[in-house]
N, C-alpha and C. Protein backbone atom coordinates (compact mmCIF):
# COMPACT_ATOMS: atom_id res chain seq x y z
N UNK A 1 55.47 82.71 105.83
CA UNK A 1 56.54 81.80 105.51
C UNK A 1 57.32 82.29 104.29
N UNK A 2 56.82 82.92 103.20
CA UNK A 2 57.14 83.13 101.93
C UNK A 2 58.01 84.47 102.49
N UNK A 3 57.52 85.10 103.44
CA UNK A 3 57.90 86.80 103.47
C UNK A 3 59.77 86.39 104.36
N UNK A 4 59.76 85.59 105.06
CA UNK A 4 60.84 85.24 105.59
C UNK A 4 61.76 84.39 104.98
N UNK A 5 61.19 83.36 104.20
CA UNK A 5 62.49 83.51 103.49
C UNK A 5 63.23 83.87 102.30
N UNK A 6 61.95 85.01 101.71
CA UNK A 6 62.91 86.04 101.12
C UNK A 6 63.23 87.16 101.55
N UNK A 7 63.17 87.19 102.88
CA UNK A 7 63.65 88.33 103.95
C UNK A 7 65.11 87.70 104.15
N UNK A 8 65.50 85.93 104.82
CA UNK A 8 66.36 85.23 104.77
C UNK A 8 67.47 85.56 103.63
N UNK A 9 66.59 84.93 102.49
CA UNK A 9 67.67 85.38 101.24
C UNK A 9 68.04 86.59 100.80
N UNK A 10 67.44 87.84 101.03
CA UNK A 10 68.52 89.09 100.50
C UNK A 10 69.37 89.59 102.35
N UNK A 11 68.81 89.45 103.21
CA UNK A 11 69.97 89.51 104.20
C UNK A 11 70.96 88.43 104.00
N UNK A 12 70.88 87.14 103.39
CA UNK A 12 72.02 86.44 103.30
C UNK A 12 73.03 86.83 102.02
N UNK A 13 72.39 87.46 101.30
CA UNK A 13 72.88 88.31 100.11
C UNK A 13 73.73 89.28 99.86
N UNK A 14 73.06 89.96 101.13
CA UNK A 14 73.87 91.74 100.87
C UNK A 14 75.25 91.18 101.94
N UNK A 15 74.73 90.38 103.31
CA UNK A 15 75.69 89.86 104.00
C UNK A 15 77.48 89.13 103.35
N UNK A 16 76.91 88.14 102.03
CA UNK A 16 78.06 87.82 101.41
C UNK A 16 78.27 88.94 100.83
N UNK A 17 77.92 89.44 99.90
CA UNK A 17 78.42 91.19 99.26
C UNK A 17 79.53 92.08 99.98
N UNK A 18 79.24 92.01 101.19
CA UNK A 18 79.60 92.93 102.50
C UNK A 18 81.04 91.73 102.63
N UNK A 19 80.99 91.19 103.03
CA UNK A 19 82.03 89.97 103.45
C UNK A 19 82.91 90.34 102.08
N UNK A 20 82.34 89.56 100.96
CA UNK A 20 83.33 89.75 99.61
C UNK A 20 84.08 91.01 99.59
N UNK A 21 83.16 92.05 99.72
CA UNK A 21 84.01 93.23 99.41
C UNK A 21 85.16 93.91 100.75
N UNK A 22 84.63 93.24 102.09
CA UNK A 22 85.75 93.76 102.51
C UNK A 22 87.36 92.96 102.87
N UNK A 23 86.98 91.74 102.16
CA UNK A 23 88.62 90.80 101.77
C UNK A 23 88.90 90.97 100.79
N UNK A 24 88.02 91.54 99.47
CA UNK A 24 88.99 91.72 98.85
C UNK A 24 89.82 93.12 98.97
N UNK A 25 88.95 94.25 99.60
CA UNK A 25 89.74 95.39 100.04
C UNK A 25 90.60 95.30 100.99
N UNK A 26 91.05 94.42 101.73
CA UNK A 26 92.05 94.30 102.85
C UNK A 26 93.02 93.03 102.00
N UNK A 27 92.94 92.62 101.05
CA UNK A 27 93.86 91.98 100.45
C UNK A 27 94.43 93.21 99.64
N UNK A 28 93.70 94.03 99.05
CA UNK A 28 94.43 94.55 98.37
C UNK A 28 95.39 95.87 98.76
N UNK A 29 94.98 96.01 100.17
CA UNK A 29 96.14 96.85 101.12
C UNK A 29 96.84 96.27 101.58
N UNK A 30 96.92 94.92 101.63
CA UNK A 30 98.15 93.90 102.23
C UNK A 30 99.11 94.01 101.13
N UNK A 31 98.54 93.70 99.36
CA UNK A 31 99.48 93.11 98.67
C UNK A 31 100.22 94.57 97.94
N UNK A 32 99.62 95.89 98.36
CA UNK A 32 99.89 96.64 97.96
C UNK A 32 101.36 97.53 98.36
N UNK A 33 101.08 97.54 100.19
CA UNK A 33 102.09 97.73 100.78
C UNK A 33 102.42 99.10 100.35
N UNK A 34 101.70 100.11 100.92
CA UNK A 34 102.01 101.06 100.64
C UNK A 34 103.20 101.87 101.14
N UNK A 35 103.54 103.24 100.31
CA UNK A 35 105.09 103.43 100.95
C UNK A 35 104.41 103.88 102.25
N UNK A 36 105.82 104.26 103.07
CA UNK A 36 105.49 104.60 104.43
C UNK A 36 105.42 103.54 105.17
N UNK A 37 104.70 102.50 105.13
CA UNK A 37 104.13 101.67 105.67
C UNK A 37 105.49 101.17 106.64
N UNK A 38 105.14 100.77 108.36
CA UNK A 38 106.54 99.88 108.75
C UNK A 38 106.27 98.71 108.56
N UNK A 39 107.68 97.89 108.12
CA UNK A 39 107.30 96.36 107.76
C UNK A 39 108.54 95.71 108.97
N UNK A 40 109.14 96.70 109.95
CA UNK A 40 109.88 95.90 110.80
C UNK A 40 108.81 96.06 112.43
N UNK A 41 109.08 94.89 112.51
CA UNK A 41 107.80 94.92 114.13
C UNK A 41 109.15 94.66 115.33
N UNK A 42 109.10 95.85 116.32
CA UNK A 42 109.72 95.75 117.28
C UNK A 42 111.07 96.57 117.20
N UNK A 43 111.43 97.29 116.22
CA UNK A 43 112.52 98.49 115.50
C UNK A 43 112.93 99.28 116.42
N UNK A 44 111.84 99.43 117.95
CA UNK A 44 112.76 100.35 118.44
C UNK A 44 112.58 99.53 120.18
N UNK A 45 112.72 98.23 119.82
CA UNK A 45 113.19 97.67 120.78
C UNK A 45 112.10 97.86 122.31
N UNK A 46 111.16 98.47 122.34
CA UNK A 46 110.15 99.06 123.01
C UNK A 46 109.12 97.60 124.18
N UNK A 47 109.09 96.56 123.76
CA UNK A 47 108.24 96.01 123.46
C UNK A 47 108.86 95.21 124.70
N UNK A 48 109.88 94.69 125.04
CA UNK A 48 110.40 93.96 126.17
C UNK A 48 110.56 95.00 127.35
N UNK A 49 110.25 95.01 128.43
CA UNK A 49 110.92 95.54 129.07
C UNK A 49 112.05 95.58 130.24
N UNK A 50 112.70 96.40 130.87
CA UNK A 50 114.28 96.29 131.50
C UNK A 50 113.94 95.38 132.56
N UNK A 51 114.67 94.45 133.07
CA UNK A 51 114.45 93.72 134.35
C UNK A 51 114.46 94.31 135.35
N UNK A 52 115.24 95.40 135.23
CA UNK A 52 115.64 96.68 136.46
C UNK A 52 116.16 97.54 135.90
N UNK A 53 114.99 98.42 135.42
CA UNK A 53 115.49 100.31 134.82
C UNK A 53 116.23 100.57 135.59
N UNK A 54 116.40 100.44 137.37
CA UNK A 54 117.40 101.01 137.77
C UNK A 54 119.03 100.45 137.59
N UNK A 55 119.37 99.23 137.25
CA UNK A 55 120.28 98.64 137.45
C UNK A 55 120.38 98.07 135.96
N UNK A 56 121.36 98.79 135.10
CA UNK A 56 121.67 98.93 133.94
C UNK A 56 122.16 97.52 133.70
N UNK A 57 122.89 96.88 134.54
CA UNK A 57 123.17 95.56 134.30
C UNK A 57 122.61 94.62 134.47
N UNK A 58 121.34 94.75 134.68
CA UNK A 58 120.30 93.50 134.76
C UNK A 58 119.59 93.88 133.44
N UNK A 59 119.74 93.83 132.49
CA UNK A 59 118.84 94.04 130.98
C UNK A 59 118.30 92.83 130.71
N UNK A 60 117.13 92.74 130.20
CA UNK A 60 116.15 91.80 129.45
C UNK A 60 116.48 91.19 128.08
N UNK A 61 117.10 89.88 127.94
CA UNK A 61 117.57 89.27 127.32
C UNK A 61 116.75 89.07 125.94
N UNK A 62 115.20 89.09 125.91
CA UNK A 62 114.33 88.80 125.49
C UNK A 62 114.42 90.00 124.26
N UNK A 63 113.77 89.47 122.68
CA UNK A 63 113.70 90.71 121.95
C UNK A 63 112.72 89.76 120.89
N UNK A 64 111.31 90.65 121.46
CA UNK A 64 110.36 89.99 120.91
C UNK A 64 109.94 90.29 119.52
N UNK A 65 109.98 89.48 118.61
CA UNK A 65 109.98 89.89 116.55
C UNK A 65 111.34 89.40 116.56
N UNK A 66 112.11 89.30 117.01
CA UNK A 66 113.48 88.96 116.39
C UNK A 66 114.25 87.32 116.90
N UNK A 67 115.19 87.46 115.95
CA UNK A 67 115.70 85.82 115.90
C UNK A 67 117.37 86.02 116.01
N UNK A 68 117.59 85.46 117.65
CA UNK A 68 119.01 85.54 117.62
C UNK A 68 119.81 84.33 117.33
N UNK A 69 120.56 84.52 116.89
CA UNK A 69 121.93 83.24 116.25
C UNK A 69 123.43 83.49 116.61
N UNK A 70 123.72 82.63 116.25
CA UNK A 70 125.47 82.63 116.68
C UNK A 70 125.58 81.86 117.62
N UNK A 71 126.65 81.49 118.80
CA UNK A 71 127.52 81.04 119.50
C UNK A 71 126.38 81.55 121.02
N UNK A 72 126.25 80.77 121.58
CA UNK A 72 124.74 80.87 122.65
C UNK A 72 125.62 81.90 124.16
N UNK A 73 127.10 81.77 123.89
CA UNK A 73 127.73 82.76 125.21
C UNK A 73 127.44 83.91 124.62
N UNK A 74 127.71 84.42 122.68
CA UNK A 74 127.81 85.82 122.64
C UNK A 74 126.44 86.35 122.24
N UNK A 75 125.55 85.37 122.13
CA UNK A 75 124.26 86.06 121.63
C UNK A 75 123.36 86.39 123.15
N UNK A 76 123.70 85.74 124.17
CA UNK A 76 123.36 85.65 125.68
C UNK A 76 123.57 87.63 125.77
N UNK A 77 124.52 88.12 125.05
CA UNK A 77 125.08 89.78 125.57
C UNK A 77 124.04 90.62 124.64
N UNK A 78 123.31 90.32 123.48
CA UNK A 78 122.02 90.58 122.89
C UNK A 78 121.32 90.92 123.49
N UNK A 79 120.70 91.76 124.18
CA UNK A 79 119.73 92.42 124.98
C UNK A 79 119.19 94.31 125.23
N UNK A 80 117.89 94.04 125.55
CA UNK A 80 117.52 95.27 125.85
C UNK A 80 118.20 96.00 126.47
N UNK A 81 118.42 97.21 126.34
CA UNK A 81 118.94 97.99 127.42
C UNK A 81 118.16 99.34 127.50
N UNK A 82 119.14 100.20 128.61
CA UNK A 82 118.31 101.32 128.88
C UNK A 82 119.01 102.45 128.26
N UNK A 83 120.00 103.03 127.12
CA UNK A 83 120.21 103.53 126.11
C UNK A 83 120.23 103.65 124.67
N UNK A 84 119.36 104.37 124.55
CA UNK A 84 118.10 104.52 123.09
C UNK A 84 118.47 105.29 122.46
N UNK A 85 118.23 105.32 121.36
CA UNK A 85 118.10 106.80 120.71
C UNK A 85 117.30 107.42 121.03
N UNK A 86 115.98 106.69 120.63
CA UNK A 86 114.64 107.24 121.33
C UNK A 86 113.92 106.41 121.87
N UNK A 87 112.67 107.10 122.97
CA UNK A 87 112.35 106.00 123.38
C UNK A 87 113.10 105.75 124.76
N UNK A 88 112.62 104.49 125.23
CA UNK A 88 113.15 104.52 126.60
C UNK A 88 114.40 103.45 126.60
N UNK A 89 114.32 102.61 125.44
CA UNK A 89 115.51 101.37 125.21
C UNK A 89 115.65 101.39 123.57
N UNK A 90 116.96 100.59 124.30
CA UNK A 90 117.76 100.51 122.56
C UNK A 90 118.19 98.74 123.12
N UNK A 91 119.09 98.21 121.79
CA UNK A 91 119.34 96.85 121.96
C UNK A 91 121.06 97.23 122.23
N UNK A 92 121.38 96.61 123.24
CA UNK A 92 122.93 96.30 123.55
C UNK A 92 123.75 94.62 122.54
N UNK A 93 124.49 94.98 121.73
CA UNK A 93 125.29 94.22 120.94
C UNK A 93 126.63 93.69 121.73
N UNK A 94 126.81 92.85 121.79
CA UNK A 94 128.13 92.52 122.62
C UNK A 94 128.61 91.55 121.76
N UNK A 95 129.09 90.03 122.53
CA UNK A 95 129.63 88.99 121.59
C UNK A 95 131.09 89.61 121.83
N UNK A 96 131.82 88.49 123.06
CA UNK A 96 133.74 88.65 123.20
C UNK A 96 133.84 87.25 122.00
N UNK A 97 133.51 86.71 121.66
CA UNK A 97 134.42 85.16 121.27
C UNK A 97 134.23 84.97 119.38
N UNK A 98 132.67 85.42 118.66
CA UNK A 98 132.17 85.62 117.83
C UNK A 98 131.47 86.23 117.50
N UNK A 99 131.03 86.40 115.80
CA UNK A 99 130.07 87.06 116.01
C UNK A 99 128.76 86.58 116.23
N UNK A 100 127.43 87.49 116.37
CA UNK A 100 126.38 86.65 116.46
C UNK A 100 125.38 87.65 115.71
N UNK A 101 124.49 87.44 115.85
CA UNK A 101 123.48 87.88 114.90
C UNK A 101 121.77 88.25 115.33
N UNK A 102 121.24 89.09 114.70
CA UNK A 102 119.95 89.35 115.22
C UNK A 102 119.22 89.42 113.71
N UNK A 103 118.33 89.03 113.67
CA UNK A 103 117.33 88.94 112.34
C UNK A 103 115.55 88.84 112.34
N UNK A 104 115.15 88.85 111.51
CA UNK A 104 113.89 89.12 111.39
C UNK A 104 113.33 89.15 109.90
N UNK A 105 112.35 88.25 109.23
CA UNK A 105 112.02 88.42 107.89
C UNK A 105 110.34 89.01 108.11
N UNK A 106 110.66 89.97 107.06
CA UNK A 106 109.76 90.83 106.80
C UNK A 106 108.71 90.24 105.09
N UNK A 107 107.63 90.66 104.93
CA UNK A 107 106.90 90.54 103.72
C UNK A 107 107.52 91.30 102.93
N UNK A 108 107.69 91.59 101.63
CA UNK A 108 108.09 92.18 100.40
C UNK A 108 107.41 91.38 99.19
N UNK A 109 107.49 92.36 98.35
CA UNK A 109 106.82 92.70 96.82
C UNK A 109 107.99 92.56 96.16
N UNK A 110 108.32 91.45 94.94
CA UNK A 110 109.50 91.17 94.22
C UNK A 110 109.26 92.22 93.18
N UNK A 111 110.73 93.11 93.25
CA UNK A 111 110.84 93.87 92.30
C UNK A 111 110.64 95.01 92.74
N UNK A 112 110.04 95.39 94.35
CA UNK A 112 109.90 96.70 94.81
C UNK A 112 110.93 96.79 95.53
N UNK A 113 110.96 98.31 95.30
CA UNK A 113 112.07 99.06 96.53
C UNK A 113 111.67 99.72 97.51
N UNK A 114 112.91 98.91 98.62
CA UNK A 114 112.90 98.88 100.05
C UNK A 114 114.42 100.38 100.52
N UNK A 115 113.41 100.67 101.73
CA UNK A 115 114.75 101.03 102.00
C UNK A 115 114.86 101.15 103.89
N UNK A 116 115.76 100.74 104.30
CA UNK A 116 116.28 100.20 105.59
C UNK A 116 117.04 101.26 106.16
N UNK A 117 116.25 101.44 107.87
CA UNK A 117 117.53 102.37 108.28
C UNK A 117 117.32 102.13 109.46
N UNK A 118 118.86 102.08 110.27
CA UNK A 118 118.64 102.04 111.68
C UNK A 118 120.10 102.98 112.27
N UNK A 119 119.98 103.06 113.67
CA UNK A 119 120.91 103.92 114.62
C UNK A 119 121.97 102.96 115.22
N UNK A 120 122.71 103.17 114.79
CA UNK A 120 124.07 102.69 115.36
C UNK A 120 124.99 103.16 116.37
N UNK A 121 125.74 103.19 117.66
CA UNK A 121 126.27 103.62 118.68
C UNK A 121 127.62 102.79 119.17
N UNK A 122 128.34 103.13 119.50
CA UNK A 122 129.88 102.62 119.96
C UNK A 122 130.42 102.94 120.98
N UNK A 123 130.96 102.14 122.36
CA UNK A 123 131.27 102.87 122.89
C UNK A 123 132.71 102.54 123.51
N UNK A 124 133.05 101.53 122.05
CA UNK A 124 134.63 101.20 122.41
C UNK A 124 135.32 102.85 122.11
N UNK A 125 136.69 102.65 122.46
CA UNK A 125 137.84 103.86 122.41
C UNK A 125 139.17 102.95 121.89
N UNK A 126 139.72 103.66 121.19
CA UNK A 126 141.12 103.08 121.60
C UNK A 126 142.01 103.43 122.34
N UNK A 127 143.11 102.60 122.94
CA UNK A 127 143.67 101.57 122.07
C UNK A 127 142.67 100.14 122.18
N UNK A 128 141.42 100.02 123.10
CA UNK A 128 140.91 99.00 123.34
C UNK A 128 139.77 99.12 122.21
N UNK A 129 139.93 99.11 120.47
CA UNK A 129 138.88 98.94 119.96
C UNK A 129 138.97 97.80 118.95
N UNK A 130 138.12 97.19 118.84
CA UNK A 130 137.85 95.69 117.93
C UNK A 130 136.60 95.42 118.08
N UNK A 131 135.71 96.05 117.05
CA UNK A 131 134.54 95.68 117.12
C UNK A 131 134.28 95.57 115.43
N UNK A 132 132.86 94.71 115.17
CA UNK A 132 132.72 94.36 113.78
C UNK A 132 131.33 94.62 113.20
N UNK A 133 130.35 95.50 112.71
CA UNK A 133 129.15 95.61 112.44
C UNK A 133 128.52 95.31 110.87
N UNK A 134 127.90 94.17 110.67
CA UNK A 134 127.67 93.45 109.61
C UNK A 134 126.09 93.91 109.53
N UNK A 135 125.65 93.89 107.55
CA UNK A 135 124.18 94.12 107.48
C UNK A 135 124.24 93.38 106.66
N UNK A 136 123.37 92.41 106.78
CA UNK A 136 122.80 91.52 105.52
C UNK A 136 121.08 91.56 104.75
N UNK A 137 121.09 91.74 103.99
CA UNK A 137 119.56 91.84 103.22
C UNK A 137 119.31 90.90 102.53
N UNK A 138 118.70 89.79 102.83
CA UNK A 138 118.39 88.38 101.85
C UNK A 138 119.20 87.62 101.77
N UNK A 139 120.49 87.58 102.94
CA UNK A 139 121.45 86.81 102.96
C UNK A 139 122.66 87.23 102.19
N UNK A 140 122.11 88.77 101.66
CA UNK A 140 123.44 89.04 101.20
C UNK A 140 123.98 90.18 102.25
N UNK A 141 125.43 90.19 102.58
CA UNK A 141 126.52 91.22 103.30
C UNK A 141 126.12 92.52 102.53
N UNK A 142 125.79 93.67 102.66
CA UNK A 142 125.67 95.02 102.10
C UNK A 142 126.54 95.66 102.47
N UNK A 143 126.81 95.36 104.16
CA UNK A 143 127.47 96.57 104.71
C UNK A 143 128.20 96.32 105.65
N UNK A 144 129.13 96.57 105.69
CA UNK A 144 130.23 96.46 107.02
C UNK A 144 130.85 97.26 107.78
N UNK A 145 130.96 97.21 109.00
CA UNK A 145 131.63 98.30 109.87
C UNK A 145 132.82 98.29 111.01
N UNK A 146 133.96 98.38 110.50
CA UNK A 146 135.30 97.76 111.30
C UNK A 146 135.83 98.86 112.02
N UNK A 147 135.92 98.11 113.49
CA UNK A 147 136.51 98.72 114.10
C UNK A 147 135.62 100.73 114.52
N UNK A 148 134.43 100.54 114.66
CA UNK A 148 133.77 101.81 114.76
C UNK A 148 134.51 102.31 116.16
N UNK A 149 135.00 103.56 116.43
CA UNK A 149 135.12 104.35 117.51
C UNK A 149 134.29 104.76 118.31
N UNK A 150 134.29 105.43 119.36
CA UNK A 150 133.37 105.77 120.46
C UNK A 150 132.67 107.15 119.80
N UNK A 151 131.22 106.60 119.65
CA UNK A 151 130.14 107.51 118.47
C UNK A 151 128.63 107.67 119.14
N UNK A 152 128.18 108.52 119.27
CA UNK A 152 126.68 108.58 119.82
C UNK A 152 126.23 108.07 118.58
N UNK A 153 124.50 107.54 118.47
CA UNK A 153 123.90 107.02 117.49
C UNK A 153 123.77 107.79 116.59
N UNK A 154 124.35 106.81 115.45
CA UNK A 154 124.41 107.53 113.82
C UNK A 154 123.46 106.90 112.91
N UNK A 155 123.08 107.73 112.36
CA UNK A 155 121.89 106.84 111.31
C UNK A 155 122.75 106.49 109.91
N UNK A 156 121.85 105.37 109.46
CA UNK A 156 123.02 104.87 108.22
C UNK A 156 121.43 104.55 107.72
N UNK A 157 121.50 104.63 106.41
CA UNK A 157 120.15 103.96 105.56
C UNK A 157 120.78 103.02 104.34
N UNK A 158 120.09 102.07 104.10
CA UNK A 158 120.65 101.51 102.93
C UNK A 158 119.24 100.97 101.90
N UNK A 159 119.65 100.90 100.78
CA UNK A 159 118.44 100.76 100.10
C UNK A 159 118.43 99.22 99.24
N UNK A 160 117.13 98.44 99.34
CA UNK A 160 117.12 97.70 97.94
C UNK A 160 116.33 97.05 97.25
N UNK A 161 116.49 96.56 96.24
CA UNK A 161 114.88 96.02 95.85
C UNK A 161 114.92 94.31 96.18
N UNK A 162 113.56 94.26 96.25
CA UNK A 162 113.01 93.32 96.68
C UNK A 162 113.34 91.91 95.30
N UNK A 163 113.57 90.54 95.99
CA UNK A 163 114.00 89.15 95.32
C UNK A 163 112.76 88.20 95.20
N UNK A 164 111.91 88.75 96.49
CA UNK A 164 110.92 87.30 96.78
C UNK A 164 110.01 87.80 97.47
N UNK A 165 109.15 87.32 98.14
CA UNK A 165 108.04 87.69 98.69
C UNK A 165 108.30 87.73 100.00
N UNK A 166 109.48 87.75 100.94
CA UNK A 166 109.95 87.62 101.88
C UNK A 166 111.57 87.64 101.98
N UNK A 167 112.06 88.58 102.57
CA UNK A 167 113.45 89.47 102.95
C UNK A 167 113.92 89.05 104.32
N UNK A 168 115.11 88.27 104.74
CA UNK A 168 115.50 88.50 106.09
C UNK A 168 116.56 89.68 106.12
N UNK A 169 116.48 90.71 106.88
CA UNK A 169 116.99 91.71 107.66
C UNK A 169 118.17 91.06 108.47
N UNK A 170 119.03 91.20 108.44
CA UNK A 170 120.16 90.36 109.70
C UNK A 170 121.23 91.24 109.98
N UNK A 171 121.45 91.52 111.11
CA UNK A 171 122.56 92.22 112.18
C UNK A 171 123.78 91.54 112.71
N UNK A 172 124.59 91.71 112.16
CA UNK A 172 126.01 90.66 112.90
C UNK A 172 126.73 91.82 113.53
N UNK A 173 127.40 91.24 114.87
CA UNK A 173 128.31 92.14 115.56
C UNK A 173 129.38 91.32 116.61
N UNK A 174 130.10 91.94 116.85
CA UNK A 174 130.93 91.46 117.74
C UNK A 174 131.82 92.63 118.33
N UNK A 175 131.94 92.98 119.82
CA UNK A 175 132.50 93.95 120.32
C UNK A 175 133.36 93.41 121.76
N UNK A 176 134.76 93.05 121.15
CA UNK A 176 135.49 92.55 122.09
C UNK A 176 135.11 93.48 123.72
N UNK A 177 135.93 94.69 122.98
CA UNK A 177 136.15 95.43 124.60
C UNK A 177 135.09 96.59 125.27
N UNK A 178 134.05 96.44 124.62
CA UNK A 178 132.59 97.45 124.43
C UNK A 178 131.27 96.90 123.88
N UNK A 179 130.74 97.75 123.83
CA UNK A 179 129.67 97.19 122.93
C UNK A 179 129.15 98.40 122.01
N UNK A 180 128.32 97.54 120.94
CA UNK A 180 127.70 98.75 120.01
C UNK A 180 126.18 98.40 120.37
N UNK A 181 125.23 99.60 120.30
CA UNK A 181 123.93 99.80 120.37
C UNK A 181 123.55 100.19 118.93
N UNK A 182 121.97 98.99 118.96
CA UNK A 182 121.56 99.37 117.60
C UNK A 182 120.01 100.09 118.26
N UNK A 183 119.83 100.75 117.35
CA UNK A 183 118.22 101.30 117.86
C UNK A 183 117.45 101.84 116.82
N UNK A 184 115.98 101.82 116.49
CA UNK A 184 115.10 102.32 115.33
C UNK A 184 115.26 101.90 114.16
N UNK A 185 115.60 100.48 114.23
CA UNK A 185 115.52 99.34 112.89
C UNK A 185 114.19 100.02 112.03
N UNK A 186 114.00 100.02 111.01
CA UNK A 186 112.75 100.85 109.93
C UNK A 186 113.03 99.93 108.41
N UNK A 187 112.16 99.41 108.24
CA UNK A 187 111.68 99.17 106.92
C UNK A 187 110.73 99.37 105.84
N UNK A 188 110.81 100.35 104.99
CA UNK A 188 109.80 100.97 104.99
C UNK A 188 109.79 100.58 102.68
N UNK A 189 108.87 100.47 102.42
CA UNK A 189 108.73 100.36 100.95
C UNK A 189 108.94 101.98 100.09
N UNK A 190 109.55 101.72 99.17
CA UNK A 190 110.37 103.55 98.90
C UNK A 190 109.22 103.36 96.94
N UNK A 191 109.13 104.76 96.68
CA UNK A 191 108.53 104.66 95.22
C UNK A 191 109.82 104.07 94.41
């Protein structure tokens, strides 16, 4: 009786030891956030797939990690498609009436620097071009893009530091007579 339950008590011992030490080691790779690390889930659009790979115009409306907004006709043109950068899909941007928006909040470390990059594509021409490509980081506008021409995917990066313990990422667009493709959204923590 005596031998078991101090057999009981140091297996219940080393057991909490074991437990303690591996939350606090997985807290401290959470709060650490190392660089490299991706903090956008679903960046290259991968994750839904086409309703019909063969039939380019049946695309999958669905874009799972992300949060669409705007006007419910132009965010309806928000969808997977089957031209990527890489990969087998990229996201198709449309919106004739407004703009609309795609977003996603990520974790962040106040006071660290972030830096953001994704692939951009156009495939208005003129004289039929009027399109509008908006980046917001924490609700603030960073970046704007008027009127882009007919462009295979260009990478653009933008950088910034962190406000709060949580960042929304947000995409505004609107492409009267075309559309723009975004693809390989990346968020990554910079030294």
């Amino acid at each position: 009786m005596k031998f078991t339950k101090k057999f009981s008590i140091i297996v219940c011992s080393l057991t909490t030891v074991f437990l303690h030490g591996a939350v606090i080691t997985n807290t401290y790779k959470s709060a650490a956030q190392a660089e490299g690390k991706e903090l956008i889930f679903n960046g290259g659009f991968e994750i839904d797939p086409l309703v019909d790979p063969n039939n380019p115009n049946v695309t999958n409306p669905n874009v799972t990690g992300w949060i669409k907004s705007g006007n419910p006709i132009d965010t309806s043109v928000i969808k997977i498609s089957n031209f990527p950068k890489t990969g087998n899909q990229g996201l198709s941007l449309g919106g004739f009436s407004s703009i609309s928006y795609i977003s996603q909040t990520i974790r962040t470390i106040p006071g660290k620097n972030y830096q953001v990059t994704y692939y951009l594509a156009s495939i208005e021409e003129a004289p039929d071009l009027n399109n509008k490509f908006q980046v917001f980081i924490g609700g603030k506008e960073v970046d704007v893009k008027n009127n882009t021409p007919y462009q295979p995917y260009r990478k653009y990066t933008l950088d910034f530091k962190a406000k709060g313990t949580s960042t929304e990422i947000k995409f505004g667009s609107i492409a009267k007579y075309g559309f723009l493709y975004l693809d390989d959204v990346s968020v990554k923590a910079t030294p």
